[in-house]
Protein backbone atom coordinates (compact mmCIF):
# COMPACT_ATOMS: atom_id res chain seq x y z
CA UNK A 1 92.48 106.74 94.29
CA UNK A 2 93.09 109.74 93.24
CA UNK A 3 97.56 109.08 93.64
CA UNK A 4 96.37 105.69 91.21
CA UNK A 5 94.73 108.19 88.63
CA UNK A 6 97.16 110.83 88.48
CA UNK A 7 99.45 108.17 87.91
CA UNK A 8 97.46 106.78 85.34
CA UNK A 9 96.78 109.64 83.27
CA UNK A 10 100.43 110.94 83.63
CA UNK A 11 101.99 107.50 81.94
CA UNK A 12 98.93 107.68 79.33
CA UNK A 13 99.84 111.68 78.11
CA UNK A 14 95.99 112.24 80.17
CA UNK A 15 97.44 115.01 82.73
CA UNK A 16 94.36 117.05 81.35
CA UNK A 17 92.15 114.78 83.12
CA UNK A 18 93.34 115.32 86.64
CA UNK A 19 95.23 118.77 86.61
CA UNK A 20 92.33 120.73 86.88
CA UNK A 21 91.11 120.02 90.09
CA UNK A 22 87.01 120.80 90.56
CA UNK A 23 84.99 122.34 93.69
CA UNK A 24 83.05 119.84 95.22
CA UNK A 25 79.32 120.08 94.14
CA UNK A 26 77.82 121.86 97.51
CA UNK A 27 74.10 120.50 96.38
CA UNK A 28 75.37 116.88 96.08
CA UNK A 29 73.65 115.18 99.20
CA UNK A 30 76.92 113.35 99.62
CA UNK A 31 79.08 117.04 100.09
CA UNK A 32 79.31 117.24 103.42
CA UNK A 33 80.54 113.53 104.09
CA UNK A 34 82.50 113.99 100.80
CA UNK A 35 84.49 116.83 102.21
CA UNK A 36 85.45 116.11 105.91
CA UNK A 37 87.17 113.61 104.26
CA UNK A 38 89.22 114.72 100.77
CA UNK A 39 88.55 118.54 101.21
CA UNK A 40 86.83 120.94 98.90
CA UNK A 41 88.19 119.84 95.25
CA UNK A 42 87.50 116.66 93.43
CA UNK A 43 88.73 115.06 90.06
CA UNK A 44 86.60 114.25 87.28
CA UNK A 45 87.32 110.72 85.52
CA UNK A 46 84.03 111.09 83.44
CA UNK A 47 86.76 110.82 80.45
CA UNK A 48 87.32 107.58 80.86
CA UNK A 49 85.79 104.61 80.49
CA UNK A 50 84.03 102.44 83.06
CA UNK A 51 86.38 99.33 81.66
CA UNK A 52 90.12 101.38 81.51
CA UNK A 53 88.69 102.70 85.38
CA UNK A 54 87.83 99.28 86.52
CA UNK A 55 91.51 97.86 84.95
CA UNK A 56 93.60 101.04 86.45
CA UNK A 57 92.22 100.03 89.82
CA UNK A 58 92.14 96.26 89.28
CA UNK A 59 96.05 96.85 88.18
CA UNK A 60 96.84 98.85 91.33
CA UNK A 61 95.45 96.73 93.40
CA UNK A 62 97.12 93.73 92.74
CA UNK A 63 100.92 95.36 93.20
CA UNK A 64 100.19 95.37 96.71
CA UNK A 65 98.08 92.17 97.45
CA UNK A 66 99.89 88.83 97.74
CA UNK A 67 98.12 87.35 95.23
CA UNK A 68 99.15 83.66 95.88
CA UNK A 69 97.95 84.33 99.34
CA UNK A 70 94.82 86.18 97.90
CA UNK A 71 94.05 83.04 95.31
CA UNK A 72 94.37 80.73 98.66
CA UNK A 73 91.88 82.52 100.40
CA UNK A 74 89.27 81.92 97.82
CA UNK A 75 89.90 78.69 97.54
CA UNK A 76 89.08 78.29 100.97
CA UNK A 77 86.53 80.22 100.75
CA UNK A 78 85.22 78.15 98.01
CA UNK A 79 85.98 74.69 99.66
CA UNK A 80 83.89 76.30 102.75
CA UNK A 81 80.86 77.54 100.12
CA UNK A 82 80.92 73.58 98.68
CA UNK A 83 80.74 72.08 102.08
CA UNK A 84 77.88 73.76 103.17
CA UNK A 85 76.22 73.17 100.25
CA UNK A 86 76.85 69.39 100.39
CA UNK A 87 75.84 69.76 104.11
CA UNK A 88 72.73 71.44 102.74
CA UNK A 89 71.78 68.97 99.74
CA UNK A 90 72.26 65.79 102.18
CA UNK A 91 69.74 67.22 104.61
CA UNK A 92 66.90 67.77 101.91
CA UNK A 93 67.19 71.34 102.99
């Protein structure tokens, strides 16, 4: 995530919002966990907004998903949520 932001902010003239790395807030009850795995400094993407976060990550994403083989899937997955529902409906269930 933090490789997707950087990137981000760096093509959007943002650099400001991940140069300045933070220490990690010791009294958040999620620290500890928090730490063993990134280390002691975090980035703060308070700065932007829950819909340019959700597309940055959403955009990311799908540059390394097949997403023919994605959109088959949930067809599948659909065709599988239909049939049990038709199962479902015939048994007065």
């Amino acid at each position: 995530m933090k490789k997707i932001l950087k990137n981000y902010c760096h093509e959007n003239n943002m650099d400001y919002l991940v140069s300045q790395p933070n220490p990690t807030k010791l009294t958040d009850s999620r620290a500890d966990k928090y730490i063993k795995k990134f280390g002691k400094t975090c980035w703060e993407v308070d700065a932007l907004n829950p819909q340019t976060l959700t597309s940055i990550v959403e955009e990311n994403i799908n540059e390394i998903i097949d997403i023919d083989q994605y959109n088959t899937m949930l067809d599948e997955e659909n065709a599988g949520i239909q049939e049990l529902k038709d199962f479902i409906n015939s048994r007065n269930l």
